[in-house]
Protein backbone atom coordinates (compact mmCIF):
# COMPACT_ATOMS: atom_id res chain seq x y z
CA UNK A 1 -27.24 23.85 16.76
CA UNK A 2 -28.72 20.64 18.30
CA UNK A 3 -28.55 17.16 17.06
CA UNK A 4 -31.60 15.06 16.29
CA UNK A 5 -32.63 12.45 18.38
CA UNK A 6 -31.49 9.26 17.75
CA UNK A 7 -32.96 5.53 18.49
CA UNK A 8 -31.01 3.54 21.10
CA UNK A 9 -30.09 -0.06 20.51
CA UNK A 10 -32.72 -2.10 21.44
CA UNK A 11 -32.79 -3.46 25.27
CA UNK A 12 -33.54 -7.36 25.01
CA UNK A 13 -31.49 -9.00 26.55
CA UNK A 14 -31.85 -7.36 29.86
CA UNK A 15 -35.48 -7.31 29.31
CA UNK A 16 -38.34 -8.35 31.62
CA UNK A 17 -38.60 -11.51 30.11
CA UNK A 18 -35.47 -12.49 29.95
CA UNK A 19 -34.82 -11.80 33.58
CA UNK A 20 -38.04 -13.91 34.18
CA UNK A 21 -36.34 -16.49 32.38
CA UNK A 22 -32.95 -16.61 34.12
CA UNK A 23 -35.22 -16.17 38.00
CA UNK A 24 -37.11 -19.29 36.77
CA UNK A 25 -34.15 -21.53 35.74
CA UNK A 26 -32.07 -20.61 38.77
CA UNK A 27 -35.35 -20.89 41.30
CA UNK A 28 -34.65 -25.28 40.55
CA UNK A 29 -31.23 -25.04 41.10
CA UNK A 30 -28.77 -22.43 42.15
CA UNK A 31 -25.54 -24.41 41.26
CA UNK A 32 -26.42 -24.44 37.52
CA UNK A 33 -23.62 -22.85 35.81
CA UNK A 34 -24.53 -19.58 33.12
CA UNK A 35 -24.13 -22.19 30.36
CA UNK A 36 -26.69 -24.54 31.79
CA UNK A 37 -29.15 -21.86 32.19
CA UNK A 38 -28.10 -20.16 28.63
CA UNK A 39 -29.45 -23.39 27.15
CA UNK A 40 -32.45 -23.77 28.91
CA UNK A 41 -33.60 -19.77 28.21
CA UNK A 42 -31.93 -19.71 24.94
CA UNK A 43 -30.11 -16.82 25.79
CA UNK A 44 -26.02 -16.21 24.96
CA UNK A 45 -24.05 -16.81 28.02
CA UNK A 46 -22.82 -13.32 28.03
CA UNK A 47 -26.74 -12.08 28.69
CA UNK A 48 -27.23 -14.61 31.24
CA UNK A 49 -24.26 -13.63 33.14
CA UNK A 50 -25.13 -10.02 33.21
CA UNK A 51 -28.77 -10.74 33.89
CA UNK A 52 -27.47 -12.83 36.76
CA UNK A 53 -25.03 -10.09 38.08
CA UNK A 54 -26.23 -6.80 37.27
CA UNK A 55 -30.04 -7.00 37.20
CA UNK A 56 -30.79 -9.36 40.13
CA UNK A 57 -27.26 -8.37 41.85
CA UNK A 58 -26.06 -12.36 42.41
CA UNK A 59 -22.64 -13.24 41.98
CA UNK A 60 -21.22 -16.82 42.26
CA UNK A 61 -19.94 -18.16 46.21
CA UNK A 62 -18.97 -21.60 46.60
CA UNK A 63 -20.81 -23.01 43.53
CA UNK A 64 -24.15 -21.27 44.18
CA UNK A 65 -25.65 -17.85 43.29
CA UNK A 66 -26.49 -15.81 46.10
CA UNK A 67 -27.48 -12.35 46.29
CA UNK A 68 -24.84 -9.83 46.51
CA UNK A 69 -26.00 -7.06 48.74
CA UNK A 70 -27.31 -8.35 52.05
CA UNK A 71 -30.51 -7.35 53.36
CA UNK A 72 -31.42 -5.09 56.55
CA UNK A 73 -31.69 -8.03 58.51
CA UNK A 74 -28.47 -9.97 57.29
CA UNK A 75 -26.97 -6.95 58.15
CA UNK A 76 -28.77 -6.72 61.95
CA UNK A 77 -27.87 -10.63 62.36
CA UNK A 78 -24.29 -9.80 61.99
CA UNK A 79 -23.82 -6.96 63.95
CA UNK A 80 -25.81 -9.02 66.72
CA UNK A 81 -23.68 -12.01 66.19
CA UNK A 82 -20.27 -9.85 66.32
């Protein structure tokens, strides 16, 4: 007994254009808030965030976005600087 396939809901708001979108508004300014940006892109603030946070992996420090995972040579810099 095995069940037929059935269609996923549809992935938009994570899309490729979406995330073009948010990279574009937050490329002019990364202190704009997920509001400012979800009226610019016309996107809910809810897609924005997780475009912001799980897609491109930024989360909010001191007012900006900056990446979340550090690079191999953030990494180097801070073991040298330790």
């Amino acid at each position: 007994m095995e069940d037929e396939p059935r269609p996923d809901r549809p992935v938009t708001a994570c899309g490729a254009a979406n995330i073009s979108k948010v990279l574009v508004s937050l490329s002019d300014d990364r202190r704009k808030t997920c509001e400012e940006i979800s009226t610019e892109t016309s996107m809910s603030r809810t897609s924005v965030f997780r475009v912001l946070t799980n897609k491109l992996n930024k989360e909010k420090k001191f007012s900006k976005w900056v990446p979340h995972l550090l690079t191999d040579e953030q990494k180097e810099s801070r073991v040298n600087f330790s």
